[in-house]
N, C-alpha and C. Protein backbone atom coordinates (compact mmCIF):
# COMPACT_ATOMS: atom_id res chain seq x y z
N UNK A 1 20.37 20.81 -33.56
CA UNK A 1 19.00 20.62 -34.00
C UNK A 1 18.12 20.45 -32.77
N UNK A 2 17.09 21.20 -32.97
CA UNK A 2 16.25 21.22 -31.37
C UNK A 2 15.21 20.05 -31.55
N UNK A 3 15.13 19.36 -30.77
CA UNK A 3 14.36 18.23 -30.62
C UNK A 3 12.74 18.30 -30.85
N UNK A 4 11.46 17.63 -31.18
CA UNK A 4 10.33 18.15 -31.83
C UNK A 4 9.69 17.40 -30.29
N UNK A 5 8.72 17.72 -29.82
CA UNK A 5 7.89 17.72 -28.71
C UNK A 5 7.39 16.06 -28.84
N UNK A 6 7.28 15.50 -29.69
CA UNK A 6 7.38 13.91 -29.92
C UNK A 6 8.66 13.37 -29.93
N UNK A 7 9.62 13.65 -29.85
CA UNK A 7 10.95 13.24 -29.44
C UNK A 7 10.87 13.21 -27.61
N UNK A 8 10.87 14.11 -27.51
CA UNK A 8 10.86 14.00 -25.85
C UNK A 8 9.85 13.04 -24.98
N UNK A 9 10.63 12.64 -23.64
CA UNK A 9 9.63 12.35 -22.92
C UNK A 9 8.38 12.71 -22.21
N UNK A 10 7.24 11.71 -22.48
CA UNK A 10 6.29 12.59 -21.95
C UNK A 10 6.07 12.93 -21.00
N UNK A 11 5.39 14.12 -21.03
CA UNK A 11 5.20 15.27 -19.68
C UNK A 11 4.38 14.00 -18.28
N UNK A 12 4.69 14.83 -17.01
CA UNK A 12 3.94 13.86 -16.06
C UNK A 12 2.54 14.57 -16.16
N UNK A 13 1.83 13.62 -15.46
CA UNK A 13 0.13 14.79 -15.32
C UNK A 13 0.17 16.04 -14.29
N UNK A 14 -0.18 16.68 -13.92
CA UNK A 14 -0.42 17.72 -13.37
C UNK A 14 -0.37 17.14 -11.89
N UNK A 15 0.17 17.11 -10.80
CA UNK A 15 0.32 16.75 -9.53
C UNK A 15 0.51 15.25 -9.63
N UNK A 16 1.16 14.90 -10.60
CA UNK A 16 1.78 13.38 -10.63
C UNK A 16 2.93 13.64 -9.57
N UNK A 17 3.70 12.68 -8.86
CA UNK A 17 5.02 12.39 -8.62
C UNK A 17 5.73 12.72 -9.23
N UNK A 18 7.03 13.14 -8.96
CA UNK A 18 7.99 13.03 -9.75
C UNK A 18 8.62 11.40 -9.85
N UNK A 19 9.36 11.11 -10.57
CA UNK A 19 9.72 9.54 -11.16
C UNK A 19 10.40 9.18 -10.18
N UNK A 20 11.23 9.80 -9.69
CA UNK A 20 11.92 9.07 -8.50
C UNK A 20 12.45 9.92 -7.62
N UNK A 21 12.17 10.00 -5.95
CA UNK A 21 11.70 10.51 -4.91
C UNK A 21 13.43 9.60 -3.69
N UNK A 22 14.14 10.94 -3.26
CA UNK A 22 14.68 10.08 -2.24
C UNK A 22 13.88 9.94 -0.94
N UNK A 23 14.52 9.07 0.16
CA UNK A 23 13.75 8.62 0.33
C UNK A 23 13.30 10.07 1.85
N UNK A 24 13.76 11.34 1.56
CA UNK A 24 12.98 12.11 2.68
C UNK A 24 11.87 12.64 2.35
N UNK A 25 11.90 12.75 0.54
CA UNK A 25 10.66 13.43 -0.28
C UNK A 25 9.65 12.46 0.00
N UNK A 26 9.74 10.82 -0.28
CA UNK A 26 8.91 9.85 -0.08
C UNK A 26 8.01 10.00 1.36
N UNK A 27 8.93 10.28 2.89
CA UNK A 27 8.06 10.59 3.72
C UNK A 27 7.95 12.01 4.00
N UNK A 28 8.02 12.97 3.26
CA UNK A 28 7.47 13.80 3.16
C UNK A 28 5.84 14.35 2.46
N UNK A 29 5.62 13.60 1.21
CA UNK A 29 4.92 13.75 0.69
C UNK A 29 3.62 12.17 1.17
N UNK A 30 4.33 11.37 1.83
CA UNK A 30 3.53 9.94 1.66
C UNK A 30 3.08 9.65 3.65
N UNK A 31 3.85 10.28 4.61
CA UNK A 31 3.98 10.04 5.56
C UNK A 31 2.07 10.01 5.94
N UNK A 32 1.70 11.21 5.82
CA UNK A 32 0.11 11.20 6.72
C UNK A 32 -0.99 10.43 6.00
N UNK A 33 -0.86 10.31 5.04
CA UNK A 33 -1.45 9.43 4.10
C UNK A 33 -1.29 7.96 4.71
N UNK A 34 -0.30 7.57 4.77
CA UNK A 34 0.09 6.25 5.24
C UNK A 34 -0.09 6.02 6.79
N UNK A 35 -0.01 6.92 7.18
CA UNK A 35 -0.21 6.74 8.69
C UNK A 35 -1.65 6.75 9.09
N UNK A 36 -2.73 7.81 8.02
CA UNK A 36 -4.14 7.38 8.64
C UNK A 36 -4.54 6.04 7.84
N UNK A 37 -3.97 5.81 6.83
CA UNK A 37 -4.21 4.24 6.45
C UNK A 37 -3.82 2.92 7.19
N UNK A 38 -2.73 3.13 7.61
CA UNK A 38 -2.62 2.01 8.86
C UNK A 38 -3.25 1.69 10.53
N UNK A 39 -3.61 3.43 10.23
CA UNK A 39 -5.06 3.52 11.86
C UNK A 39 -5.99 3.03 11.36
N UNK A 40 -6.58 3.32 9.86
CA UNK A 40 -7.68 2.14 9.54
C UNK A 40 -7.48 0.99 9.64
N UNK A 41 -6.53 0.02 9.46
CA UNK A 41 -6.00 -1.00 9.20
C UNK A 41 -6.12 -1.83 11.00
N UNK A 42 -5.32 -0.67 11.49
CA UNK A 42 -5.87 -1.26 12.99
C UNK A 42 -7.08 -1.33 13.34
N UNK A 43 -7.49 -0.11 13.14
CA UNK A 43 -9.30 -0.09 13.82
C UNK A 43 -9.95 -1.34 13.22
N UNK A 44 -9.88 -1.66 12.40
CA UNK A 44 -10.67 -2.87 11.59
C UNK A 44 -10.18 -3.77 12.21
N UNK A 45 -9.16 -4.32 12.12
CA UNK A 45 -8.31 -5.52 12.82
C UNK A 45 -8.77 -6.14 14.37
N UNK A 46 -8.86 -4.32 15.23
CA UNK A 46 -9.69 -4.74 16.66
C UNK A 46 -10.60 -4.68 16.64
N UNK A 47 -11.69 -4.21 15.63
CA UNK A 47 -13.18 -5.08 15.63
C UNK A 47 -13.69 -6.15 15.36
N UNK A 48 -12.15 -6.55 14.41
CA UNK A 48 -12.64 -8.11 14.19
C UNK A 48 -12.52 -8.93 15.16
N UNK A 49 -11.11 -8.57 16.01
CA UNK A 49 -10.96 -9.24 16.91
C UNK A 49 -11.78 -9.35 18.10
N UNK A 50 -12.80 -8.10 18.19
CA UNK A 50 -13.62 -8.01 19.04
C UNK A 50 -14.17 -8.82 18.92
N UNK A 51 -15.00 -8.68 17.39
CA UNK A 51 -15.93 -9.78 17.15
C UNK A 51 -15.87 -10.97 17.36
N UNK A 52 -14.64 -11.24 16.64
CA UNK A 52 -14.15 -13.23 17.00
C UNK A 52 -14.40 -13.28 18.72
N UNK A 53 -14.20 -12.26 19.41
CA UNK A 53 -14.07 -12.69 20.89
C UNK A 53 -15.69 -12.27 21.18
N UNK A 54 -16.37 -12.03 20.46
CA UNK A 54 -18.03 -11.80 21.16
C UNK A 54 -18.58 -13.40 20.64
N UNK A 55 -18.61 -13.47 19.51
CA UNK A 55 -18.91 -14.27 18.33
C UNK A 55 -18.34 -15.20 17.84
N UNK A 56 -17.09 -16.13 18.36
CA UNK A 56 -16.20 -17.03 17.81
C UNK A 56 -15.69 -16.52 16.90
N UNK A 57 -14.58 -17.32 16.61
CA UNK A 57 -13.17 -17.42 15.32
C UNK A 57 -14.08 -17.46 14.14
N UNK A 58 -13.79 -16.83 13.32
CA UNK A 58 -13.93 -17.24 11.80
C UNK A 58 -13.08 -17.46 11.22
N UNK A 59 -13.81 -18.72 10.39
CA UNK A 59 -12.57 -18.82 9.13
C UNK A 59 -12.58 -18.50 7.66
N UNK A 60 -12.31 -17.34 7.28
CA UNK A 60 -12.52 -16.49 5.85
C UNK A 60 -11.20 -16.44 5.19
N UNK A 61 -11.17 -16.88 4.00
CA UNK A 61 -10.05 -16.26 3.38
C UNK A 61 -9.75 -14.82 3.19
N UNK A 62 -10.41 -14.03 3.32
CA UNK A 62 -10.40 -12.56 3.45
C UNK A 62 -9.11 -12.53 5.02
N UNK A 63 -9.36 -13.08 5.99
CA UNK A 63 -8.77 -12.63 6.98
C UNK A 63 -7.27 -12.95 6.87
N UNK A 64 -7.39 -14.19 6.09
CA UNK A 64 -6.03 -14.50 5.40
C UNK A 64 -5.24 -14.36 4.78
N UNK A 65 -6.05 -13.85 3.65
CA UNK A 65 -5.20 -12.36 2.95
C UNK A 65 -4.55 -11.17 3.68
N UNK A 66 -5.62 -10.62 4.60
CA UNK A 66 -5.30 -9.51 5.15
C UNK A 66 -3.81 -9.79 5.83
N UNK A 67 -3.91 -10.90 7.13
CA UNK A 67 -2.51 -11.41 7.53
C UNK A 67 -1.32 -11.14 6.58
N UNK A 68 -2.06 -12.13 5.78
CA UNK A 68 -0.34 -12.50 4.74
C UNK A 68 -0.04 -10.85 4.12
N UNK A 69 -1.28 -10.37 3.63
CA UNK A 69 -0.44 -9.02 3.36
C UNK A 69 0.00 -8.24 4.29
N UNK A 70 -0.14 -7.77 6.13
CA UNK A 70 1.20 -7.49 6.66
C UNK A 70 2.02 -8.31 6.89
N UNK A 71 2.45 -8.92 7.08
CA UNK A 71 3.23 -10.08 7.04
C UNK A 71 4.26 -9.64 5.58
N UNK A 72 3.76 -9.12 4.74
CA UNK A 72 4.79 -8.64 3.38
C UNK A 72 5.17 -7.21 4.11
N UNK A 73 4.26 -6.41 4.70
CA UNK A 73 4.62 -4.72 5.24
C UNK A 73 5.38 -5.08 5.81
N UNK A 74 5.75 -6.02 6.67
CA UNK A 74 6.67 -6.07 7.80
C UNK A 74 7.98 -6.71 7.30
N UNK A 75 8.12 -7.59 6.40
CA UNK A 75 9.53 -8.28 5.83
C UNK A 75 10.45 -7.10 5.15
N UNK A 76 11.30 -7.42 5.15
CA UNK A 76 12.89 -6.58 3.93
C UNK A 76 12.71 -6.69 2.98
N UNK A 77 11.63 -7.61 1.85
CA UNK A 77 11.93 -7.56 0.95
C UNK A 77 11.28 -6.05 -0.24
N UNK A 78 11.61 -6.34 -1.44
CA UNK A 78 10.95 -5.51 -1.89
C UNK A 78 10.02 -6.18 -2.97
N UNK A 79 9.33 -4.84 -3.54
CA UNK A 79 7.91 -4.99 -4.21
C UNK A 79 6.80 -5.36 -3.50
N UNK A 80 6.50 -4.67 -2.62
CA UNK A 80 5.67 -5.48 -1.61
C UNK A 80 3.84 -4.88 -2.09
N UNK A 81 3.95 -3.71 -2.97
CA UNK A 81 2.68 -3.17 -3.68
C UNK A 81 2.30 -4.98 -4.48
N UNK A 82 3.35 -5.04 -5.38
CA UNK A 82 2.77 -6.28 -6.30
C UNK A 82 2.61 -7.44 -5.43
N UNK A 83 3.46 -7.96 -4.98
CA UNK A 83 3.34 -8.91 -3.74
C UNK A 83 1.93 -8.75 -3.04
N UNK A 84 1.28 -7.95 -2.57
CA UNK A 84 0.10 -7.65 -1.80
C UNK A 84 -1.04 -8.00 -3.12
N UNK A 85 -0.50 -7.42 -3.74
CA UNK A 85 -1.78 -7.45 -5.11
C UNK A 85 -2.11 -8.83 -5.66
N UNK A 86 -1.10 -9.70 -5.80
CA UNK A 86 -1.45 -10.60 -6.00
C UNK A 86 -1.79 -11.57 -4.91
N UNK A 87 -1.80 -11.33 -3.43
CA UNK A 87 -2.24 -11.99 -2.29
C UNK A 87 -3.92 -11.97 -2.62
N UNK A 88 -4.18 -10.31 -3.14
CA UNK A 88 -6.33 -9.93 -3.01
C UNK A 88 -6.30 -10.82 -4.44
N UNK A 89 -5.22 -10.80 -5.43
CA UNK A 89 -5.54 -11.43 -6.71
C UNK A 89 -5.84 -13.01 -6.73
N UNK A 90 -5.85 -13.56 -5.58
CA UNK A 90 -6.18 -15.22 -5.89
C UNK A 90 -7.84 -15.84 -5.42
């Protein structure tokens, strides 16, 4: 008996991911993406630091977040998307 199109799982969207990626597809498809996101990540980082050094230290919880979330990029563990999310979530 052939299965009815509501039996099956649903289709992905049109240039979705596939569900699960080893891990050469992952930097294949994710590598330049991630890499000009972490040159932003720097560039911002040494203007702040500029700043703190033109302008004194600040103390923002924003900057504190930012920390603690590399501080998760950089550990072994995993889930570090949700982990981060709930660092901007408090």
């Amino acid at each position: 008996m052939a299965s009815s199109k509501s039996d099956r799982e649903p289709e992905p969207e049109p240039g979705a991911p596939p569900a699960s990626l080893n891990g050469g597809q992952v930097l294949d498809g994710y590598f330049l993406k991630s890499r000009a996101a972490m040159l932003d990540i720097a560039a911002m980082l040494d203007r702040l630091s500029r700043g703190e050094q033109s302008g004194g230290a600040i103390n923002d919880d924003r900057k504190r977040q930012l920390r603690a979330a590399l501080a998760i990029l950089n550990d072994a563990e995993g889930a570090k998307a949700r982990r981060i999310q709930e660092i901007f979530s408090q």
